[in-house]
PDB file of N, CA and C in Angstrom:
ATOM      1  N   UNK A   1      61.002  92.992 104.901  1.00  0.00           N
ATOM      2  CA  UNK A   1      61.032  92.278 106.167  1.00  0.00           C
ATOM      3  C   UNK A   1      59.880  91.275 106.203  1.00  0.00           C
ATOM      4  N   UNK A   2      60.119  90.474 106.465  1.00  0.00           N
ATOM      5  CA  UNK A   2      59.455  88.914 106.801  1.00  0.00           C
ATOM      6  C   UNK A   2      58.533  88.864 108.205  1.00  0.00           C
ATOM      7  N   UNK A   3      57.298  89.289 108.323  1.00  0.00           N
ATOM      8  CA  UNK A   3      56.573  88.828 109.512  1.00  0.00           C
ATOM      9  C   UNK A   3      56.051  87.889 109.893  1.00  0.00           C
ATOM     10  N   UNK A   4      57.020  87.482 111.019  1.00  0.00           N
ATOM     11  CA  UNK A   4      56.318  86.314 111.496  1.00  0.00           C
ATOM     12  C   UNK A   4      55.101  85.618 111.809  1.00  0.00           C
ATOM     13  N   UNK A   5      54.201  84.827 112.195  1.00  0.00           N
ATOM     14  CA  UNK A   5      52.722  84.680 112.548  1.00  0.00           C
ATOM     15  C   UNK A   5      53.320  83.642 113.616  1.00  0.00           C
ATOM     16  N   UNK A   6      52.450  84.685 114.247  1.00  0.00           N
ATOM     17  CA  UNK A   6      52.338  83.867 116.099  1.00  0.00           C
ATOM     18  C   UNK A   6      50.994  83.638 116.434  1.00  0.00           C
ATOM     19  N   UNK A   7      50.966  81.969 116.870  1.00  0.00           N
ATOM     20  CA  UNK A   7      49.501  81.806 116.878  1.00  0.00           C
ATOM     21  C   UNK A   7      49.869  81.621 118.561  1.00  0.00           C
ATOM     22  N   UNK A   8      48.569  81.541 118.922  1.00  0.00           N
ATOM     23  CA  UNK A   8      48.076  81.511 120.438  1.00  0.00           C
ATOM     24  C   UNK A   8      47.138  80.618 120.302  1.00  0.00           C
ATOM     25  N   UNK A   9      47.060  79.675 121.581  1.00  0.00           N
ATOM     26  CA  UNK A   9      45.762  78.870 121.716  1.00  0.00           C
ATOM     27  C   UNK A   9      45.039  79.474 122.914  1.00  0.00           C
ATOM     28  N   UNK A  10      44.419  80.136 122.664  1.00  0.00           N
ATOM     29  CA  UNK A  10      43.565  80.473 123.709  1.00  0.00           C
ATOM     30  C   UNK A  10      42.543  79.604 124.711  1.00  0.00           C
ATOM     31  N   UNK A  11      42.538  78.220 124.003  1.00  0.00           N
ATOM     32  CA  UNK A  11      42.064  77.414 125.092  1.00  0.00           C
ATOM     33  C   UNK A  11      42.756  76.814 126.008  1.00  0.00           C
ATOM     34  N   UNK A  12      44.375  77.429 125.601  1.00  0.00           N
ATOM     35  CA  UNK A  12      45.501  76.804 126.715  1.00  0.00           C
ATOM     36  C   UNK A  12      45.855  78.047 127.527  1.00  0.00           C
ATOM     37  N   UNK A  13      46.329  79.114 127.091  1.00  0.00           N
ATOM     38  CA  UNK A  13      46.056  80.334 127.752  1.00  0.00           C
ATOM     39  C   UNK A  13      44.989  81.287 127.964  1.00  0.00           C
ATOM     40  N   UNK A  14      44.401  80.676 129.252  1.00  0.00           N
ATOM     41  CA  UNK A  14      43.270  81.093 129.684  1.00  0.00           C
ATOM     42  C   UNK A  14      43.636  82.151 131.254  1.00  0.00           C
ATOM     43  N   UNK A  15      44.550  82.280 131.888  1.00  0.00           N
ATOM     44  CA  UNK A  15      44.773  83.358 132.140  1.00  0.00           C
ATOM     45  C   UNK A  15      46.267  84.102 131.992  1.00  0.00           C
ATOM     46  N   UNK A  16      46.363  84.601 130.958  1.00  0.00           N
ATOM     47  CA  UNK A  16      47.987  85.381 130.835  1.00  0.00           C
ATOM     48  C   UNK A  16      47.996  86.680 131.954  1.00  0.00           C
ATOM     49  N   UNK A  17      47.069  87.418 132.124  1.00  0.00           N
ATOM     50  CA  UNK A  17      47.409  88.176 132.729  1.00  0.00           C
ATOM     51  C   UNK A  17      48.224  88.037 134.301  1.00  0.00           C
ATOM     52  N   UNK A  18      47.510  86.827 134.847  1.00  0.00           N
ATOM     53  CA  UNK A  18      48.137  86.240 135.659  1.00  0.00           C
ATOM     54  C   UNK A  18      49.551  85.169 135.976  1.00  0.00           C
ATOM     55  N   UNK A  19      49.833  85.163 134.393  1.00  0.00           N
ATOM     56  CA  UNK A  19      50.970  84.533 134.435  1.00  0.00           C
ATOM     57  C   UNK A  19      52.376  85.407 134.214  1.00  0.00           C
ATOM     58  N   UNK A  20      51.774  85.973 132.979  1.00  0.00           N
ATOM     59  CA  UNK A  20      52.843  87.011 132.318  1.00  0.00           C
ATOM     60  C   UNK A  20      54.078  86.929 131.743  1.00  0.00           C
ATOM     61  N   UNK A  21      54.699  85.618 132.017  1.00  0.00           N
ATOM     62  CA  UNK A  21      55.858  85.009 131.440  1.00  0.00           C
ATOM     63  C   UNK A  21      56.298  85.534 129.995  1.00  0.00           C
ATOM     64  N   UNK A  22      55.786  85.159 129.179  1.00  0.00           N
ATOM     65  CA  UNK A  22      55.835  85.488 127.921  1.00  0.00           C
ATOM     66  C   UNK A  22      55.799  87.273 127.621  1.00  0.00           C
ATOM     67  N   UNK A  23      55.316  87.757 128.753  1.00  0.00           N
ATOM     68  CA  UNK A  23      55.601  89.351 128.441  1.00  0.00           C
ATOM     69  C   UNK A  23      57.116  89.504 129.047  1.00  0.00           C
ATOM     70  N   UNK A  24      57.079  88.963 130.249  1.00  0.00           N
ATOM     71  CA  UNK A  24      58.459  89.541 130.951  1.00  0.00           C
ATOM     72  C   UNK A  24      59.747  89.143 129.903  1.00  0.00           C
ATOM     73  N   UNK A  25      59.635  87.849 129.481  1.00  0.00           N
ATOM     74  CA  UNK A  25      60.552  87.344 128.582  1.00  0.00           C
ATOM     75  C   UNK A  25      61.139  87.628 127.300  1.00  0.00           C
ATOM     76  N   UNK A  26      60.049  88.173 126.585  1.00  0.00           N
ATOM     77  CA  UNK A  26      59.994  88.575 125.193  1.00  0.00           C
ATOM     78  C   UNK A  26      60.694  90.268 125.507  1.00  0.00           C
ATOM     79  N   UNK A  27      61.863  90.111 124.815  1.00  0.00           N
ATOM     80  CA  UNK A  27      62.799  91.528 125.103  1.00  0.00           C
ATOM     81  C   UNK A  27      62.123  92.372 123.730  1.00  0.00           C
ATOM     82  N   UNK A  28      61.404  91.939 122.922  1.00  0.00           N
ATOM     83  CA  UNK A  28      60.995  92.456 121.823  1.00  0.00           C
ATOM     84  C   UNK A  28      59.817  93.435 122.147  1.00  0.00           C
ATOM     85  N   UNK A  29      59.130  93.544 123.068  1.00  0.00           N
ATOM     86  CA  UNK A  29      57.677  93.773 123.883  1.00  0.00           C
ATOM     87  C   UNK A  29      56.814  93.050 122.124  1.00  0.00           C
ATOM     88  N   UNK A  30      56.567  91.763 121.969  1.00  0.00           N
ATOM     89  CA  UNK A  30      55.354  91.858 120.779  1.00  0.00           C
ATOM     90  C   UNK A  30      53.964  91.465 121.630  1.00  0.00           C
ATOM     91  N   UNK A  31      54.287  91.264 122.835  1.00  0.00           N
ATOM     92  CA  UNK A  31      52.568  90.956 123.462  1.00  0.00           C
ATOM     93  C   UNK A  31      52.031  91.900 124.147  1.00  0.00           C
ATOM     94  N   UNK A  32      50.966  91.767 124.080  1.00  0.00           N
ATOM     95  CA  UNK A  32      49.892  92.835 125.001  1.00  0.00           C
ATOM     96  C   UNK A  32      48.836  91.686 125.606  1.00  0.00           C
ATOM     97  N   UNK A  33      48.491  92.084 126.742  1.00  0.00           N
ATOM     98  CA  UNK A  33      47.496  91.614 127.511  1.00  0.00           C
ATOM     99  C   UNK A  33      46.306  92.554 127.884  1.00  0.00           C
ATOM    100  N   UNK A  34      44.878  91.831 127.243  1.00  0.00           N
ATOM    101  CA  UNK A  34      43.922  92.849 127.101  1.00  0.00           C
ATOM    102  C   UNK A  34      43.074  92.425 128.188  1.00  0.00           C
ATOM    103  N   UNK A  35      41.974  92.994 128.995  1.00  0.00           N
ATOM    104  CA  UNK A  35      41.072  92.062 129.114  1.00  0.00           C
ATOM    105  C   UNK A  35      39.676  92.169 128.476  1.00  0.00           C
ATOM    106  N   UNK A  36      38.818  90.933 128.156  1.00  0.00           N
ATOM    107  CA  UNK A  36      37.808  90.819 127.238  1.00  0.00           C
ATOM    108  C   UNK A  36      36.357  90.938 127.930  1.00  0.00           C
ATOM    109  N   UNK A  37      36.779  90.387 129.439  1.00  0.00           N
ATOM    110  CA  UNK A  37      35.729  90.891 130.093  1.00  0.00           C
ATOM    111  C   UNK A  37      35.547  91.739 131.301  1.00  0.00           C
ATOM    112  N   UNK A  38      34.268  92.942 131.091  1.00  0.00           N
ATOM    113  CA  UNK A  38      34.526  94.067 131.842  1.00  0.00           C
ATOM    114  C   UNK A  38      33.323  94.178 132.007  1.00  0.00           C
ATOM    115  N   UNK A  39      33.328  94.394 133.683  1.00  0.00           N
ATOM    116  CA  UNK A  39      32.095  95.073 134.154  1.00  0.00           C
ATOM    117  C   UNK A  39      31.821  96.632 134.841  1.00  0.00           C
ATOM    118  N   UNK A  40      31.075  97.064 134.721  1.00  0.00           N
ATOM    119  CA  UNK A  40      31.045  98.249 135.201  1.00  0.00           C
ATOM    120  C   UNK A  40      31.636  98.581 136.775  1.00  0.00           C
ATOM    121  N   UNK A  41      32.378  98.917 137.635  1.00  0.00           N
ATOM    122  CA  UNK A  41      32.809  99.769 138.819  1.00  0.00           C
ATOM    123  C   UNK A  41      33.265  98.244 139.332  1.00  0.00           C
ATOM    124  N   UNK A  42      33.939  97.510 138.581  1.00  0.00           N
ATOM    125  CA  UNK A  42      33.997  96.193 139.307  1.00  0.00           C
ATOM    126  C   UNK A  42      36.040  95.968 138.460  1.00  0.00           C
ATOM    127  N   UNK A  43      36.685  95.476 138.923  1.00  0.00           N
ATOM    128  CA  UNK A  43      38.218  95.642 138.626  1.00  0.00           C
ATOM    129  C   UNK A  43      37.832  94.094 137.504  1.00  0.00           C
ATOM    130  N   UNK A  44      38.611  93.626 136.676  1.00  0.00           N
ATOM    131  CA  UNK A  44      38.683  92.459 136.039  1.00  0.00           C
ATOM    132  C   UNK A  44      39.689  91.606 136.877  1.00  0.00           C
ATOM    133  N   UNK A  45      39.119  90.735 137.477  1.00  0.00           N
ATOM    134  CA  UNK A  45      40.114  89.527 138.196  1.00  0.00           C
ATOM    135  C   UNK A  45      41.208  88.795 137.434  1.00  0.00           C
ATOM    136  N   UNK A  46      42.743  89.461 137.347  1.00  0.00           N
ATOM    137  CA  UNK A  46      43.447  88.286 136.322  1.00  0.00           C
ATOM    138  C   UNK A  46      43.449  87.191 136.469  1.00  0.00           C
ATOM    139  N   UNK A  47      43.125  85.739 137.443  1.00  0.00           N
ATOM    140  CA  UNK A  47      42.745  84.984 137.933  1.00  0.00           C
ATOM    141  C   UNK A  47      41.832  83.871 137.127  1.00  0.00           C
ATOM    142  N   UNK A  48      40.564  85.143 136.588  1.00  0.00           N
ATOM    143  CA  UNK A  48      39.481  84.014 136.127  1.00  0.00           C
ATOM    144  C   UNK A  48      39.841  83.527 134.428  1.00  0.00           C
ATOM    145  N   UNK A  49      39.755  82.570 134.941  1.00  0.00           N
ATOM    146  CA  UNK A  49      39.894  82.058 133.158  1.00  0.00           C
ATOM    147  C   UNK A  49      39.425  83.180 131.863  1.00  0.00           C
ATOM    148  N   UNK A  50      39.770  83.106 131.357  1.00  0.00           N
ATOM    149  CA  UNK A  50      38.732  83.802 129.858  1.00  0.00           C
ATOM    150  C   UNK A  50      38.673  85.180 129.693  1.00  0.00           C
ATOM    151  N   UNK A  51      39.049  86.160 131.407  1.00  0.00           N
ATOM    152  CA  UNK A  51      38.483  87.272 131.262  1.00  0.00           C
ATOM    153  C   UNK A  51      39.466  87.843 130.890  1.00  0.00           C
ATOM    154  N   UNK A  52      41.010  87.660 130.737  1.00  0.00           N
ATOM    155  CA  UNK A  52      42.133  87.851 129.984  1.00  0.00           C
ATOM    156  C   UNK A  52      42.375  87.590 128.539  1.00  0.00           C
ATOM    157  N   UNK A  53      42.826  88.087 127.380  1.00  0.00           N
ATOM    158  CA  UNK A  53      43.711  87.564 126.218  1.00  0.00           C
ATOM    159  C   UNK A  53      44.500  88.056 126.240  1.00  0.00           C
ATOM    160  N   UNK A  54      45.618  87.285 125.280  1.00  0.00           N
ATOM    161  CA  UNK A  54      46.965  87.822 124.920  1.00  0.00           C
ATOM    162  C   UNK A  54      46.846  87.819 123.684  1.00  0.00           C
ATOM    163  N   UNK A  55      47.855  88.732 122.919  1.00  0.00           N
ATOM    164  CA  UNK A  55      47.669  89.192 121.633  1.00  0.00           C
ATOM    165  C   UNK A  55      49.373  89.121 121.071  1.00  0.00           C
ATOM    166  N   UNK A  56      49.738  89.019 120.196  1.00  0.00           N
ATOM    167  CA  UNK A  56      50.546  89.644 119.532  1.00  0.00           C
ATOM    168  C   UNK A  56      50.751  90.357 118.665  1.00  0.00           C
ATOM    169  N   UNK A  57      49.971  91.767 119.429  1.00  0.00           N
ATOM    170  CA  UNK A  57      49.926  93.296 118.395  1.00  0.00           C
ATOM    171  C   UNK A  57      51.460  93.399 117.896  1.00  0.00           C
ATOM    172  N   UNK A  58      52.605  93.334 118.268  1.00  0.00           N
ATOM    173  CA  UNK A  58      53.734  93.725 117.910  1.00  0.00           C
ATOM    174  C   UNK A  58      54.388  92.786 117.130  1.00  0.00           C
ATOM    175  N   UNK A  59      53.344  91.792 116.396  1.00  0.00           N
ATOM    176  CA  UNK A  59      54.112  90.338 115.795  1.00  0.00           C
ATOM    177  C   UNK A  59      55.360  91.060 114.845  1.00  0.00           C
ATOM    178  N   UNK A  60      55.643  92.449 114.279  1.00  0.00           N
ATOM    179  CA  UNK A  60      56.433  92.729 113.146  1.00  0.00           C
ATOM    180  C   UNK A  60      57.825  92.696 114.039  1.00  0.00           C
ATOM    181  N   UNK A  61      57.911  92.745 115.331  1.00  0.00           N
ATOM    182  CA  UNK A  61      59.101  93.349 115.934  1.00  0.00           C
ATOM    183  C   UNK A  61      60.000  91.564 116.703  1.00  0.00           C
ATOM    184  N   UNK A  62      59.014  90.567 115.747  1.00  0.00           N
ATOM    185  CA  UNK A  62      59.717  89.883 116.379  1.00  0.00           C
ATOM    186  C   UNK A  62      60.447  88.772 116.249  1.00  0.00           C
ATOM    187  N   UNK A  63      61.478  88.784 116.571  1.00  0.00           N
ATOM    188  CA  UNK A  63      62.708  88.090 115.913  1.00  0.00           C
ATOM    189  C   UNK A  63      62.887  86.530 116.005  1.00  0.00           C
ATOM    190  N   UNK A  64      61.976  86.123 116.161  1.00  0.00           N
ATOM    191  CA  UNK A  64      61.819  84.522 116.455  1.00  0.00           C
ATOM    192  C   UNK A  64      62.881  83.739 117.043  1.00  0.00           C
ATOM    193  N   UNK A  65      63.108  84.042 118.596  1.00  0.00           N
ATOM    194  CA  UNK A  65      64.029  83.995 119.474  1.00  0.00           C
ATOM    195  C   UNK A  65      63.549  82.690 120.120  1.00  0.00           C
ATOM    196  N   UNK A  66      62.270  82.158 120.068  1.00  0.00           N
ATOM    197  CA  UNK A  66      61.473  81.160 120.770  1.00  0.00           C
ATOM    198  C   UNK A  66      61.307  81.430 122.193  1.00  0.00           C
ATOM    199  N   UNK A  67      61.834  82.545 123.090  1.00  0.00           N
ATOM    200  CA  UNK A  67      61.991  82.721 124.418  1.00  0.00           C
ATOM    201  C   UNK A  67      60.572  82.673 124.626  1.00  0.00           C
ATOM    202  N   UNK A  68      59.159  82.891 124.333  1.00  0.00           N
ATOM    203  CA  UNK A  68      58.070  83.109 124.658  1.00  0.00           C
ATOM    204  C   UNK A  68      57.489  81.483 124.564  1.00  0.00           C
ATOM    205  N   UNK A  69      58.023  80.761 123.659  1.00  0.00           N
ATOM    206  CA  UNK A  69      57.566  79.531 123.135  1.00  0.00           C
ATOM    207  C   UNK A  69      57.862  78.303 124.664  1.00  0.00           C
ATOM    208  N   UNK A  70      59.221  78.636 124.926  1.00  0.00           N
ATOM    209  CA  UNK A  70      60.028  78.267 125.369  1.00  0.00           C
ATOM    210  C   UNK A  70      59.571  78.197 127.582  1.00  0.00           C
ATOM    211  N   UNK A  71      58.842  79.497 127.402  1.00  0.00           N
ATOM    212  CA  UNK A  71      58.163  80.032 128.879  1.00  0.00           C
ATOM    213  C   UNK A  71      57.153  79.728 129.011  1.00  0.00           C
ATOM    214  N   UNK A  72      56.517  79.459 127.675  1.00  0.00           N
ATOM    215  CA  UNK A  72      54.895  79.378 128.440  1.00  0.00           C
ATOM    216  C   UNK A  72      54.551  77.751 128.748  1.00  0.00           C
ATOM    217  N   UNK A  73      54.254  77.814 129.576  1.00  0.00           N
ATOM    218  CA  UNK A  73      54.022  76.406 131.226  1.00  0.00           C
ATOM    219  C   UNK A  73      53.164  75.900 130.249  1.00  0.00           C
ATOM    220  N   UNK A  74      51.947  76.559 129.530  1.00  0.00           N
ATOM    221  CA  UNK A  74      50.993  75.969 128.863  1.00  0.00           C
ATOM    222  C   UNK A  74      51.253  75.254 127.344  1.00  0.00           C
ATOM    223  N   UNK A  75      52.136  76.137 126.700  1.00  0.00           N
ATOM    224  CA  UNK A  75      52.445  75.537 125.415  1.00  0.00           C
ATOM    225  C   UNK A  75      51.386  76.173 124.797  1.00  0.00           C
ATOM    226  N   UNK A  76      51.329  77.286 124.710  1.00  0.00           N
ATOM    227  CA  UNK A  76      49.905  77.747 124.098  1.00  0.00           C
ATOM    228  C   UNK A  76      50.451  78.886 123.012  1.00  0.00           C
ATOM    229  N   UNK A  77      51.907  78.988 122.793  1.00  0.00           N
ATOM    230  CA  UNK A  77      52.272  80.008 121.507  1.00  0.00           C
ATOM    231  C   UNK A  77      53.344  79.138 120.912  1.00  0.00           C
ATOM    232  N   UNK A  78      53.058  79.738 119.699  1.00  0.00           N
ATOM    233  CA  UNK A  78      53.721  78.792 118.333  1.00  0.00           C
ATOM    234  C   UNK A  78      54.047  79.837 117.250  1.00  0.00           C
ATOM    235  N   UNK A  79      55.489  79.870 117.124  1.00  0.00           N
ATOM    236  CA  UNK A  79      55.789  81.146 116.125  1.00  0.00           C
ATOM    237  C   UNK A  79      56.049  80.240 114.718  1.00  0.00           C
ATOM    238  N   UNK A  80      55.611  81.056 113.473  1.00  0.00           N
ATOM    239  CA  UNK A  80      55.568  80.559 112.106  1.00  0.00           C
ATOM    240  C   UNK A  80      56.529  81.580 111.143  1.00  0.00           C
ATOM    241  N   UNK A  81      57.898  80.743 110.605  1.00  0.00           N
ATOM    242  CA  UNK A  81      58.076  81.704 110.316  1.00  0.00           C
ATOM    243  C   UNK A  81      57.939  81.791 109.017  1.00  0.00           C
TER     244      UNK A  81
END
């Protein structure tokens, strides 16, 4: 099997958690949304720029459908196959 490489620009998706498109869309689940910044007894705002990433831990499961390419407002994922 052939894995794809999905790049992300993270200077275009600067908050996914707040958008989420690309998760709801992708019937494959290959994204996860982490957040990078955390403070102690304080919630992470999906909102602020930066304090979100998106990942594509599940890049093996995914079938290069473009639906994620296709959703994101930003243009910030690019599948290679």
């Amino acid at each position: 099997m052939h894995v794809k490489k999905i790049e992300i620009d993270h200077q275009k998706c600067t908050t996914p958690y707040a958008c989420k498109l690309c998760l709801k869309g992708c019937t494959q689940s290959v994204f996860v949304v982490l957040p990078v910044k955390m403070e102690k007894f304080k919630e992470t705002d999906p909102h602020e720029p930066g304090a979100w990433k998106l990942f594509a831990k599940y890049a093996d499961h995914c079938v290069a459908c473009n639906d994620c390419v296709e959703l994101c407002p930003v243009k910030a994922i690019n599948i290679i196959i």
